[in-house]
PDB file of N, CA and C in Angstrom:
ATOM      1  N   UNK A   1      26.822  74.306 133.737  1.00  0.00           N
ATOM      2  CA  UNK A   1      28.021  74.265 132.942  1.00  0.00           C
ATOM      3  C   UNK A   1      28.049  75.353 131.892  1.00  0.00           C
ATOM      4  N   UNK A   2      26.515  75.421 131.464  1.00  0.00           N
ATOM      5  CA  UNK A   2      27.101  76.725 130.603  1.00  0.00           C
ATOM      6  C   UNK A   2      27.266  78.260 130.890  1.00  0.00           C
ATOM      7  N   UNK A   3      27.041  78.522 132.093  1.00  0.00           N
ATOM      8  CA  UNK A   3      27.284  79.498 132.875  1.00  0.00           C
ATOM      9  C   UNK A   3      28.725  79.798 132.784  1.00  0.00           C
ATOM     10  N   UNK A   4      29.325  78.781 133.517  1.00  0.00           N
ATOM     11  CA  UNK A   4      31.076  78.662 133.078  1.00  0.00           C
ATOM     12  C   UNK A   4      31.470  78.443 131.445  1.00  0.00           C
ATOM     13  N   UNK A   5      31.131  77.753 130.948  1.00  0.00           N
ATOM     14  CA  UNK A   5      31.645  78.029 129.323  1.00  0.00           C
ATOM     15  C   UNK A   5      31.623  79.024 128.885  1.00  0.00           C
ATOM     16  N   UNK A   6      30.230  80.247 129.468  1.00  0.00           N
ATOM     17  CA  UNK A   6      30.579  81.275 128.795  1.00  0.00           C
ATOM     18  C   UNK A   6      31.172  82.219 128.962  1.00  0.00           C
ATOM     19  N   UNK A   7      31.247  82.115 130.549  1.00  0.00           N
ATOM     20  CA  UNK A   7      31.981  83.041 131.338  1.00  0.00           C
ATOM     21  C   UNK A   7      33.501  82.989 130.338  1.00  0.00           C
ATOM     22  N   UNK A   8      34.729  81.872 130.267  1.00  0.00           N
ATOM     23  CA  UNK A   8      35.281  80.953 130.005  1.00  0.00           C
ATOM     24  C   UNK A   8      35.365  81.836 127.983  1.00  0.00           C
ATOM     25  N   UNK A   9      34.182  82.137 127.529  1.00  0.00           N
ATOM     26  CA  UNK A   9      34.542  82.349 126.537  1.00  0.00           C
ATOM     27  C   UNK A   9      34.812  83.896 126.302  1.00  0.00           C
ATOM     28  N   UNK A  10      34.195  84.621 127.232  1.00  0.00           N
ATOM     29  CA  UNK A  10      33.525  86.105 127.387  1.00  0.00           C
ATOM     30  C   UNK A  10      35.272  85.909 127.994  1.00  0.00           C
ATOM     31  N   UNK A  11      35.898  85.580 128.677  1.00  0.00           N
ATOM     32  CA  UNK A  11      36.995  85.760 128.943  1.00  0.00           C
ATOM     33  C   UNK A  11      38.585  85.365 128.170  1.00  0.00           C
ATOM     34  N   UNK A  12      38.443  84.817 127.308  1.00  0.00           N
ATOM     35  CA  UNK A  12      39.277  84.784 126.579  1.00  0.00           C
ATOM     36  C   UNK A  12      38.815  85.106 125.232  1.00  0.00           C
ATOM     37  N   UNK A  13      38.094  86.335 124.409  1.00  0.00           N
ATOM     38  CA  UNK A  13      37.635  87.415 123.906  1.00  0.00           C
ATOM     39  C   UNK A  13      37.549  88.473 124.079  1.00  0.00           C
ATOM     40  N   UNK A  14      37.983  88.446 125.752  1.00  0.00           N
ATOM     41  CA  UNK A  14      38.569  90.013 125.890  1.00  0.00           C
ATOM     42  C   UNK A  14      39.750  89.939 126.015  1.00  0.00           C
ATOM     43  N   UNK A  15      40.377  88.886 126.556  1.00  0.00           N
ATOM     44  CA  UNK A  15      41.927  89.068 126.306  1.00  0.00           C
ATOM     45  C   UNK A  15      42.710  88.357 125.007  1.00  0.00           C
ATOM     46  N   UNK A  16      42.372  88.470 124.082  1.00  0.00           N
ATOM     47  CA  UNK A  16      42.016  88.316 122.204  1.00  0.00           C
ATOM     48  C   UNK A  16      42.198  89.699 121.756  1.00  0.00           C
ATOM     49  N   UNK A  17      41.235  90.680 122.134  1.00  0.00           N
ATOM     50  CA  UNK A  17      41.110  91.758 122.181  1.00  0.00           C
ATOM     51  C   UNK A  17      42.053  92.412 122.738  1.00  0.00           C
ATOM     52  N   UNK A  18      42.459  92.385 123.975  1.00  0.00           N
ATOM     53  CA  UNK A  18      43.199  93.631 124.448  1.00  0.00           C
ATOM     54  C   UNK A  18      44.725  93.279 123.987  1.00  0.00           C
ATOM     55  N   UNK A  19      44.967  92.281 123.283  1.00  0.00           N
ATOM     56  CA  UNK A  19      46.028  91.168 123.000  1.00  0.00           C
ATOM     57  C   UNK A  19      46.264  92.133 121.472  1.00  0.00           C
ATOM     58  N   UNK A  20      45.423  91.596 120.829  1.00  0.00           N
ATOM     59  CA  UNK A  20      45.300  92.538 119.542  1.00  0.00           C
ATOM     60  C   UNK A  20      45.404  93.967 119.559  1.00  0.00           C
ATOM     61  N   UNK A  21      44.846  94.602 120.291  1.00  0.00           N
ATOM     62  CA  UNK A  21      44.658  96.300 120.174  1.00  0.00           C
ATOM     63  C   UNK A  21      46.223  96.566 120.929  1.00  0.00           C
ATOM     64  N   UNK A  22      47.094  95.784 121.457  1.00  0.00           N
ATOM     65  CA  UNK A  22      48.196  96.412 121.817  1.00  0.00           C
ATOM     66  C   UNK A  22      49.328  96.101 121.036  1.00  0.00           C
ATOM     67  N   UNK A  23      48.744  95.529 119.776  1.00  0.00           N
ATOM     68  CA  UNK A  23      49.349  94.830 119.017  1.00  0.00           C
ATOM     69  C   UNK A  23      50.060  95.916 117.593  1.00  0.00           C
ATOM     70  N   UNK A  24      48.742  96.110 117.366  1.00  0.00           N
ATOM     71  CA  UNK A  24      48.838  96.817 116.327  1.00  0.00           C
ATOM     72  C   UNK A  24      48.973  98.465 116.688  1.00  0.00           C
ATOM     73  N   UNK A  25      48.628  98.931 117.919  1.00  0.00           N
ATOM     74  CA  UNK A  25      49.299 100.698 118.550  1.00  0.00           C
ATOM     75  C   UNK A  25      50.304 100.973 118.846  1.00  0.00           C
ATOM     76  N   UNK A  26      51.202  99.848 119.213  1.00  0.00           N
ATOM     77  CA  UNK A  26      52.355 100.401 120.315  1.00  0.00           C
ATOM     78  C   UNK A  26      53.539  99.897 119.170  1.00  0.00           C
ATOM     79  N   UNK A  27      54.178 100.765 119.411  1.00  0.00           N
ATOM     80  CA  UNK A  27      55.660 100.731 119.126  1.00  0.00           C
ATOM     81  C   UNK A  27      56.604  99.981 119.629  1.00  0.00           C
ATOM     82  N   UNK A  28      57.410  99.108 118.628  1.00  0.00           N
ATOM     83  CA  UNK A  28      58.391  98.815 119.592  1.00  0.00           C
ATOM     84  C   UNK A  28      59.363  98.997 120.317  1.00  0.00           C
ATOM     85  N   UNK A  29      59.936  98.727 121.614  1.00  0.00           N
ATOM     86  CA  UNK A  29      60.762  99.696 122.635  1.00  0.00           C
ATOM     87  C   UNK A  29      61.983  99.330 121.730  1.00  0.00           C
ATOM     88  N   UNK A  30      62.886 100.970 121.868  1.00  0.00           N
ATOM     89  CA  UNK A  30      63.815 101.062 121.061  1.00  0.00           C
ATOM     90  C   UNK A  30      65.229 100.188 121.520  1.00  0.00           C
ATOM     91  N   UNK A  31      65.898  99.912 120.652  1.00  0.00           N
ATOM     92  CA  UNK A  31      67.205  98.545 121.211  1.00  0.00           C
ATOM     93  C   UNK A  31      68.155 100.021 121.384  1.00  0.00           C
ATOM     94  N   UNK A  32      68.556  99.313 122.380  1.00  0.00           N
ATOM     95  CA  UNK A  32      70.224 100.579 122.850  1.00  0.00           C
ATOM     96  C   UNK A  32      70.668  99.771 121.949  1.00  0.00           C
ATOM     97  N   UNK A  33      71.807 101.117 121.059  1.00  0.00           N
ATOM     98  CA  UNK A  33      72.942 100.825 120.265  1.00  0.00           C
ATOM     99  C   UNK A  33      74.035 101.234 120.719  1.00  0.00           C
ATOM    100  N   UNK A  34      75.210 100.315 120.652  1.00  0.00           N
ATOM    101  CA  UNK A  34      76.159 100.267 120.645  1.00  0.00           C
ATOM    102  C   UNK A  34      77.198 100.872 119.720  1.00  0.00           C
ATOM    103  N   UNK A  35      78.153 101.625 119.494  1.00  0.00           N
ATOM    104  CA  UNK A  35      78.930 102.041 118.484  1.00  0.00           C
ATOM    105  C   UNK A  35      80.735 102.429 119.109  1.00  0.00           C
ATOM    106  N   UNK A  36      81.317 101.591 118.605  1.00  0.00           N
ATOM    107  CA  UNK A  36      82.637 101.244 119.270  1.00  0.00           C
ATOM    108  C   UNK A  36      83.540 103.401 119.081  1.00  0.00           C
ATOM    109  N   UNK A  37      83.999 103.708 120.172  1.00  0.00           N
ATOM    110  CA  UNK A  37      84.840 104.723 119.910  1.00  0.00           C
ATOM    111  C   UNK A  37      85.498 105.243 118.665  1.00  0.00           C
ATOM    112  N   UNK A  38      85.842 105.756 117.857  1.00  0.00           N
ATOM    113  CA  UNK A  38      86.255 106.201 117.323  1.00  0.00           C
ATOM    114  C   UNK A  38      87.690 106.357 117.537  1.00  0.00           C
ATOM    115  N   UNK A  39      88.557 106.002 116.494  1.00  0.00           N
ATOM    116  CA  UNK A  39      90.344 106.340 117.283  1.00  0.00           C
ATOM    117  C   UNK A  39      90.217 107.341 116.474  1.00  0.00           C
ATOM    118  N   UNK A  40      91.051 109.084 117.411  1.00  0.00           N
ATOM    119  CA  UNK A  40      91.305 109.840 116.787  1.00  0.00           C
ATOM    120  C   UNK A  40      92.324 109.617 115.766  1.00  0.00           C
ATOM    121  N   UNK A  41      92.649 110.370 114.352  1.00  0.00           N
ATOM    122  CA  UNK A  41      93.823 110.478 113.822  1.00  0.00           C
ATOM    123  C   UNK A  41      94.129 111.673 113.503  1.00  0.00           C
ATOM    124  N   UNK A  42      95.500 111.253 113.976  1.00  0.00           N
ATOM    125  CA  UNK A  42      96.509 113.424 113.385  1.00  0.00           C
ATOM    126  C   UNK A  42      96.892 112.998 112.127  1.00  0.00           C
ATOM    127  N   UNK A  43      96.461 114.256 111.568  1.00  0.00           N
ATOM    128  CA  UNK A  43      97.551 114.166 110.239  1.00  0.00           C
ATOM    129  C   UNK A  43      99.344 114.644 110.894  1.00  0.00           C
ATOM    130  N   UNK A  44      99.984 114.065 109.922  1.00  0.00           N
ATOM    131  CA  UNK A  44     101.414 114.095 110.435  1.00  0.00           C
ATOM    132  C   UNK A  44     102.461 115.534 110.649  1.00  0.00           C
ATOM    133  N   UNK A  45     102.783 116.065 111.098  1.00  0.00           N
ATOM    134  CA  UNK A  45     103.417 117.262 111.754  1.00  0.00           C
ATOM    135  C   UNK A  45     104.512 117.689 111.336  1.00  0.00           C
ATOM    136  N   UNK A  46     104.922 118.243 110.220  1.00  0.00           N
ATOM    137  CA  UNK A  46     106.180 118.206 109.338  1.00  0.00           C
ATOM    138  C   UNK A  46     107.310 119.461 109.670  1.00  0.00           C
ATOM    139  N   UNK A  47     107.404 119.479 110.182  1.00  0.00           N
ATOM    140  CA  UNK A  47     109.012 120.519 110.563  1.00  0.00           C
ATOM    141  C   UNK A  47     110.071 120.620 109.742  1.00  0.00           C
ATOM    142  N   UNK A  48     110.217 121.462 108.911  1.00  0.00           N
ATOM    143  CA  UNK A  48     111.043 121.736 107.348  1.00  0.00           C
ATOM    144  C   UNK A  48     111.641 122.908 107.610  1.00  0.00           C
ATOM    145  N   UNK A  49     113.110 122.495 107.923  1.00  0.00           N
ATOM    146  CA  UNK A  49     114.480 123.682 108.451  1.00  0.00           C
ATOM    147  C   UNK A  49     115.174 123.881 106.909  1.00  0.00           C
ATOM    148  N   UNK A  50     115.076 124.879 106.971  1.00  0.00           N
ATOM    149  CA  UNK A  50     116.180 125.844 106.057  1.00  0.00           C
ATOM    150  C   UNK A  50     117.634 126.066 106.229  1.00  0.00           C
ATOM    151  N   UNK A  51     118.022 125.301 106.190  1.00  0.00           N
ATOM    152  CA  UNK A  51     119.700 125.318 107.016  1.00  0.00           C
ATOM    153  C   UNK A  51     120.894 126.340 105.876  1.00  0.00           C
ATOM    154  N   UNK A  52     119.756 126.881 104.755  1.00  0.00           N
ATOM    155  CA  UNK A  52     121.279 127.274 103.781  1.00  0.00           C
ATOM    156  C   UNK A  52     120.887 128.943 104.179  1.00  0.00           C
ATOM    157  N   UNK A  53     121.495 129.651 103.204  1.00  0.00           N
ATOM    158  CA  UNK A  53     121.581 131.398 103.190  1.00  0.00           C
ATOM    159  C   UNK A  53     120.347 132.052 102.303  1.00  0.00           C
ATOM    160  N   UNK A  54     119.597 131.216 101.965  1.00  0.00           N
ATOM    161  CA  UNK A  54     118.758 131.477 100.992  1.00  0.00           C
ATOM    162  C   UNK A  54     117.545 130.973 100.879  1.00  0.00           C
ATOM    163  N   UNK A  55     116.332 131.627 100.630  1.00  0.00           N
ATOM    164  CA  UNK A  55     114.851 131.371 100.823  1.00  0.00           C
ATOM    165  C   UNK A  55     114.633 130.592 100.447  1.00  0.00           C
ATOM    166  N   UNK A  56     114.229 129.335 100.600  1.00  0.00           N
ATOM    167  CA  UNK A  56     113.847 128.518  99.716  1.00  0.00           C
ATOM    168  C   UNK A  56     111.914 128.401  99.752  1.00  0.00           C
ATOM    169  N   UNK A  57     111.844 127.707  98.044  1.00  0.00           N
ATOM    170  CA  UNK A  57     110.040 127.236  98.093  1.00  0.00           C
ATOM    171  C   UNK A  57     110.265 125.764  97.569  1.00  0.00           C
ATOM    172  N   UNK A  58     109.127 125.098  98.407  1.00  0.00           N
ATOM    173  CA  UNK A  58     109.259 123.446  98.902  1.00  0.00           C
ATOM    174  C   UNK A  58     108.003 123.503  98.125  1.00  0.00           C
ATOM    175  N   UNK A  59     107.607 122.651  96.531  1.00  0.00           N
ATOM    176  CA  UNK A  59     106.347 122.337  96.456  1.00  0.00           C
ATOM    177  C   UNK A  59     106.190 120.757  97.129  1.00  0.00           C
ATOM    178  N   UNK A  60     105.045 120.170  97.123  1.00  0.00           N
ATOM    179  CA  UNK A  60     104.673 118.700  97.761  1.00  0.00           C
ATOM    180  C   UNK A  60     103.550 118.343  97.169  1.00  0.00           C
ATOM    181  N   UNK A  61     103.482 117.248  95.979  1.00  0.00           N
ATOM    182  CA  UNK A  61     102.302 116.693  95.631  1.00  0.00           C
ATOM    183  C   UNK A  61     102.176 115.275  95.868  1.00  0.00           C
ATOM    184  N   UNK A  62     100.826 115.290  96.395  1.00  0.00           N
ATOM    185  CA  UNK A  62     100.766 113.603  96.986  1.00  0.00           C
ATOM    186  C   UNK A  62      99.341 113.916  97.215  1.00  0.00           C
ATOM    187  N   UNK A  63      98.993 113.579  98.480  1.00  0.00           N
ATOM    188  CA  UNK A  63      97.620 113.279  99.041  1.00  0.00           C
ATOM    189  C   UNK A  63      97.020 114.628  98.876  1.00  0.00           C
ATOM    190  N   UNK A  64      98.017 115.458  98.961  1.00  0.00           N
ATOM    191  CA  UNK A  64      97.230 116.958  98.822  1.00  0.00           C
ATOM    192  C   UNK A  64      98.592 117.653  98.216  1.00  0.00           C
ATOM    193  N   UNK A  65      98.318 119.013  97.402  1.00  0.00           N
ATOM    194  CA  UNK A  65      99.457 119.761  96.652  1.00  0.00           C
ATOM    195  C   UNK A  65      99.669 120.868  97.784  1.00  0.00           C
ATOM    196  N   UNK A  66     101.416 121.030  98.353  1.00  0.00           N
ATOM    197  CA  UNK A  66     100.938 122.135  98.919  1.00  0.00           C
ATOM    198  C   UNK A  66     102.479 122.781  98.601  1.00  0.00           C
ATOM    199  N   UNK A  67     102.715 124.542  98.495  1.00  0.00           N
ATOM    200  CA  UNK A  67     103.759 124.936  98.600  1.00  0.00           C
ATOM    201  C   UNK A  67     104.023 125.919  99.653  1.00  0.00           C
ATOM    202  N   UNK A  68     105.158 125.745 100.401  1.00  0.00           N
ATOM    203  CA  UNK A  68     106.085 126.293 101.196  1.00  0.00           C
ATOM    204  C   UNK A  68     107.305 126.874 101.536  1.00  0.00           C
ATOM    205  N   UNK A  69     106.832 128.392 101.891  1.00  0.00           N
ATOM    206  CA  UNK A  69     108.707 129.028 101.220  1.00  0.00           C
ATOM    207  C   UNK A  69     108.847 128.632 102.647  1.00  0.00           C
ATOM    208  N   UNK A  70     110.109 128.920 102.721  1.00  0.00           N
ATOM    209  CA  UNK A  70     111.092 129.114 103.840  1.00  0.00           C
ATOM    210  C   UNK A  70     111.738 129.553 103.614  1.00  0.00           C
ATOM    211  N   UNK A  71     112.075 131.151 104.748  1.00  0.00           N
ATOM    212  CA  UNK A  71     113.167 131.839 104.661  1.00  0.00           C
ATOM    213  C   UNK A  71     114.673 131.287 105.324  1.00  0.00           C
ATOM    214  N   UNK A  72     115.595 132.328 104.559  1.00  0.00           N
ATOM    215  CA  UNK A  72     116.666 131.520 104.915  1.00  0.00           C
ATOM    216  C   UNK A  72     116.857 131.591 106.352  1.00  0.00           C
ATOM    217  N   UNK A  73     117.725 130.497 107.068  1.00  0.00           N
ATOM    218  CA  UNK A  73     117.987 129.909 108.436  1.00  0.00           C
ATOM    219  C   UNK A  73     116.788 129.954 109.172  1.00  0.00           C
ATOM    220  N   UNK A  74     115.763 129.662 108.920  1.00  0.00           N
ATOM    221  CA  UNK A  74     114.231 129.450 109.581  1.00  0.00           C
ATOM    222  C   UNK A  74     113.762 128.129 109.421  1.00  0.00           C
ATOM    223  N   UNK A  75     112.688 127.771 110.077  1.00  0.00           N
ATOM    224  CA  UNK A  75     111.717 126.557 109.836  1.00  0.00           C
ATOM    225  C   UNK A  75     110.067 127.207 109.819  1.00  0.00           C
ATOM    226  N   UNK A  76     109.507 126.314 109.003  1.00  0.00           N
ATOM    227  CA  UNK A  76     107.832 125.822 109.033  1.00  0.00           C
ATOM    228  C   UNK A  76     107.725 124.653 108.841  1.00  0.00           C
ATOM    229  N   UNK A  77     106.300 124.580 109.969  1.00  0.00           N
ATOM    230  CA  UNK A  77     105.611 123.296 110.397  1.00  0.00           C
ATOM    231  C   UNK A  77     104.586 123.364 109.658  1.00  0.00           C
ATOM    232  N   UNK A  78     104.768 122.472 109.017  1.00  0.00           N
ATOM    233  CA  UNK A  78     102.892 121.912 108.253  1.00  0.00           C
ATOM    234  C   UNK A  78     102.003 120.636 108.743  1.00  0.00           C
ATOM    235  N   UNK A  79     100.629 120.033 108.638  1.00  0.00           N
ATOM    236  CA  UNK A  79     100.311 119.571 108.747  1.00  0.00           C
ATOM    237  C   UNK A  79     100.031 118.949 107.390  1.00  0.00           C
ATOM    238  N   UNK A  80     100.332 117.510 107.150  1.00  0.00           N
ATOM    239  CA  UNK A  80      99.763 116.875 105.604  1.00  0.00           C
ATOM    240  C   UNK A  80      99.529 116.173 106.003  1.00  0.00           C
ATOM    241  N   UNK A  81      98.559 115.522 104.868  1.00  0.00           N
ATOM    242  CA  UNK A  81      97.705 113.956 104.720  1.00  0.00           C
ATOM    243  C   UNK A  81      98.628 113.221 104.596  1.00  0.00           C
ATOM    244  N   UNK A  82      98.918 112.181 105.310  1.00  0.00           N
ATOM    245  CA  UNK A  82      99.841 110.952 105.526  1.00  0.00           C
ATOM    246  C   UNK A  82     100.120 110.496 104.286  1.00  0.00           C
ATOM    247  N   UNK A  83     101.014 109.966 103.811  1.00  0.00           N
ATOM    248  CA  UNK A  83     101.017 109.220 102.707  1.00  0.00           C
ATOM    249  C   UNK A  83     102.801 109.663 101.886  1.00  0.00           C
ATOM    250  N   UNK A  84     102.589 109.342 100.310  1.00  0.00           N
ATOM    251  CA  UNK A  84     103.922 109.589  99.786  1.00  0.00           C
ATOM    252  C   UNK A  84     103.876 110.843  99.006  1.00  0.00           C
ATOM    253  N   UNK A  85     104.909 111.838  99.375  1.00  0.00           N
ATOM    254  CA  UNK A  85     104.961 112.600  98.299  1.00  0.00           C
ATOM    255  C   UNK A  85     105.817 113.046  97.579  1.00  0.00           C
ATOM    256  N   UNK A  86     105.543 113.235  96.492  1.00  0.00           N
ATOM    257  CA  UNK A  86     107.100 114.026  95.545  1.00  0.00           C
ATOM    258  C   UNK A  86     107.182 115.633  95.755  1.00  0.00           C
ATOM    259  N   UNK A  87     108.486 115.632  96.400  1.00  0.00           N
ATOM    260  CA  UNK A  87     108.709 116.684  96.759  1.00  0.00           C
ATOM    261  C   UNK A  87     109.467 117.377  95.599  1.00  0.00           C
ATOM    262  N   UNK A  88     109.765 119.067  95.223  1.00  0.00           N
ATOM    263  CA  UNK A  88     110.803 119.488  94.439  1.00  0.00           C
ATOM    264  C   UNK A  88     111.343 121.128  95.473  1.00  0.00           C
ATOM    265  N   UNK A  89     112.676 121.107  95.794  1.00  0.00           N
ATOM    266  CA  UNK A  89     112.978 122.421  96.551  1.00  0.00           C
ATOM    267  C   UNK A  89     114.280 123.311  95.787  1.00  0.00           C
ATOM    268  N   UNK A  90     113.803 124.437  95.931  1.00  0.00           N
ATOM    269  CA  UNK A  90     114.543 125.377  94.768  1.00  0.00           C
ATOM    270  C   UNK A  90     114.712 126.814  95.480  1.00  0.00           C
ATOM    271  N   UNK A  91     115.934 127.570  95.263  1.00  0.00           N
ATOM    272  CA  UNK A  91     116.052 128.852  95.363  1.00  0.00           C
ATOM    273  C   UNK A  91     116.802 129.902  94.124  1.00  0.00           C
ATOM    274  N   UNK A  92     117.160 130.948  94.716  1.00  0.00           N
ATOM    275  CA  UNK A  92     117.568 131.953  93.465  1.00  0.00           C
ATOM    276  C   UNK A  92     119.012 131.289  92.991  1.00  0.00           C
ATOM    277  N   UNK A  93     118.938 130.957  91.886  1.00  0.00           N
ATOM    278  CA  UNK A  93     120.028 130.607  91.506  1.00  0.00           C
ATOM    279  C   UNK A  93     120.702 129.183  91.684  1.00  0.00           C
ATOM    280  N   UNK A  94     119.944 128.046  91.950  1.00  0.00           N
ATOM    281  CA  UNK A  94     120.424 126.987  92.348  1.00  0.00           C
ATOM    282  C   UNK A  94     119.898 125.819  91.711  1.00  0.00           C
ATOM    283  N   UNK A  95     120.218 124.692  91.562  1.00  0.00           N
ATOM    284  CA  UNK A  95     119.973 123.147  91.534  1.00  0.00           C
ATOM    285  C   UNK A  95     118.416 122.890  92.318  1.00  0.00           C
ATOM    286  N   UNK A  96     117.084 122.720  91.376  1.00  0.00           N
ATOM    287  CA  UNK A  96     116.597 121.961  92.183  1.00  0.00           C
ATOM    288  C   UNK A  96     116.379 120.919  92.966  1.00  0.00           C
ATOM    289  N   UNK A  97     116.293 120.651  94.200  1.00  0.00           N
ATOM    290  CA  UNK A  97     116.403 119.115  94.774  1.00  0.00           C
ATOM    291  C   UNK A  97     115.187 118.354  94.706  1.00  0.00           C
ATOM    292  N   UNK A  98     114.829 117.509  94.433  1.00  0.00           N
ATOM    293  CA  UNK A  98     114.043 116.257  94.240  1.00  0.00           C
ATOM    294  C   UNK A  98     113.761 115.190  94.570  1.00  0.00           C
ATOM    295  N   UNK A  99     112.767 114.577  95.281  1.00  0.00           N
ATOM    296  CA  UNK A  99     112.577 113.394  95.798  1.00  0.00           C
ATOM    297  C   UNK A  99     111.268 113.119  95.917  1.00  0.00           C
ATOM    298  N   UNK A 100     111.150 111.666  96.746  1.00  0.00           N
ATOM    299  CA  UNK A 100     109.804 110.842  97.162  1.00  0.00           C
ATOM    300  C   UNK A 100     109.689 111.248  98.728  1.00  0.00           C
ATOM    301  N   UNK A 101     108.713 111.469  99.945  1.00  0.00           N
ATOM    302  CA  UNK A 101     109.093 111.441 101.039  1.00  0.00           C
ATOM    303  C   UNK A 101     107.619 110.980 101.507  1.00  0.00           C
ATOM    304  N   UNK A 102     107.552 109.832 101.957  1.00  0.00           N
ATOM    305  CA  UNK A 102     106.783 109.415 102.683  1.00  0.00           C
ATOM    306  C   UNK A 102     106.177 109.920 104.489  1.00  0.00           C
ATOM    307  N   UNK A 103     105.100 110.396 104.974  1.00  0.00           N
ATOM    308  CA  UNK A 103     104.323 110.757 106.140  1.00  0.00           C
ATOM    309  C   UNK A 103     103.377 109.958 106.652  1.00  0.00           C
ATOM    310  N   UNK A 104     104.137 109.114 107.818  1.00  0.00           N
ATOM    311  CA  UNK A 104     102.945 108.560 108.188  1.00  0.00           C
ATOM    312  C   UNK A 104     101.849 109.024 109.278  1.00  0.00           C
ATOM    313  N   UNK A 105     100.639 108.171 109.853  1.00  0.00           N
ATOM    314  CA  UNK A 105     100.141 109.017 110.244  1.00  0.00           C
ATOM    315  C   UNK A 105     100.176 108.787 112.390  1.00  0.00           C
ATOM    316  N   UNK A 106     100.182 110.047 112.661  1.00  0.00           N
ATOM    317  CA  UNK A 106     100.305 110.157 114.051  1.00  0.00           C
ATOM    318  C   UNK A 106     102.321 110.480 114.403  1.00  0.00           C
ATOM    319  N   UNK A 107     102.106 110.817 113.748  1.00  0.00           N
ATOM    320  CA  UNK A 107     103.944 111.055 113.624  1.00  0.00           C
ATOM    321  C   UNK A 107     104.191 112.591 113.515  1.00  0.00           C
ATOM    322  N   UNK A 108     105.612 112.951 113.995  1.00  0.00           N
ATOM    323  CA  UNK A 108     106.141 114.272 113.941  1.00  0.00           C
ATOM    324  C   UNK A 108     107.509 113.877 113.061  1.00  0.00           C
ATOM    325  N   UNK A 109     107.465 115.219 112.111  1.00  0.00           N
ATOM    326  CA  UNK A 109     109.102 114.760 111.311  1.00  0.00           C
ATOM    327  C   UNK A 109     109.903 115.923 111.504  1.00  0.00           C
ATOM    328  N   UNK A 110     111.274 115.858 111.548  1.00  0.00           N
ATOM    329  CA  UNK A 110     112.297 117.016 111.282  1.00  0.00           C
ATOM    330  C   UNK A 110     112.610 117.055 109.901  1.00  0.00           C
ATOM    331  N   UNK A 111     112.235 117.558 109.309  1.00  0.00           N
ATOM    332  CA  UNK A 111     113.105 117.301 107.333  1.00  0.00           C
ATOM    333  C   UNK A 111     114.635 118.690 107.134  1.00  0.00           C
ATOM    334  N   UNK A 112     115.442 118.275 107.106  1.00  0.00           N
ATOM    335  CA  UNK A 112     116.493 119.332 106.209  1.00  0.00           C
ATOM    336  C   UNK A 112     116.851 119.516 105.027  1.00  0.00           C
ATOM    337  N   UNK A 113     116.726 121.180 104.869  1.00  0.00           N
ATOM    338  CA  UNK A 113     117.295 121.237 103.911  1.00  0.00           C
ATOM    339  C   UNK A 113     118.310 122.087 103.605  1.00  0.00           C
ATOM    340  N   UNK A 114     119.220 122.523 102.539  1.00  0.00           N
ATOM    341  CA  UNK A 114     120.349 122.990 102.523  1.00  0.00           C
ATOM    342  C   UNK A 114     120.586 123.310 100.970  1.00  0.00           C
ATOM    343  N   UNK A 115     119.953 124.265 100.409  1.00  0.00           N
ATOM    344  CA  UNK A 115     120.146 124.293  98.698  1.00  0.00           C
ATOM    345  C   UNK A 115     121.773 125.160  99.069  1.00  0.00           C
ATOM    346  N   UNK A 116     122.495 124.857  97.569  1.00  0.00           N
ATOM    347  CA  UNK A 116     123.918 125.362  97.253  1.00  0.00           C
ATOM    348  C   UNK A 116     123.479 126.301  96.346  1.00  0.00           C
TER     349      UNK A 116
END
């Protein structure tokens, strides 16, 4: 019997051992991560016609400050940060025009204008 007991012990002391030593070397296998797509976003696409005889400059402060002439009977397209802005549009000799104009986002706009 004690032939087998020790066999019995000599065998579960080496696998104690090899139990332990793989314990404390190895790394654990790395977890796949998951990370949901991303939705692209456009900033919004602004198309600003000049419909009068005269150059006009468009400032825009809101999410970002930006100014824009436009010559007369022409358009420019801008790209802005979505959101609200106060606009002011002015040429030689005229009435500035004034407002709020909201951009949302993933959108294209036509805006007119027409100083007297």
């Amino acid at each position: 019997m004690r032939i087998i007991h020790r066999s019995i012990i000599a065998g579960l002391l080496a696998l104690t051992a090899l139990g332990l030593s793989s314990c404390g070397s190895s790394k654990p296998a790395p977890r796949p991560s998951y990370s949901a797509p991303r939705k692209v976003v456009f900033k919004p696409l602004v198309t600003i016609r000049n419909n009068s005889y005269k150059s006009i400059l468009l400032g825009l402060r809101g999410p970002e400050t930006r100014f824009v002439s436009i010559p007369a009977r022409s358009s420019r397209s801008v790209n802005l940060y979505s959101g609200t802005y106060k606009y002011a549009a002015t040429a030689k000799n005229t009435n500035t025009i004034s407002g709020y104009k909201y951009f949302g986002t993933n959108r294209k706009y036509t805006w007119n204008f027409k100083v007297n």
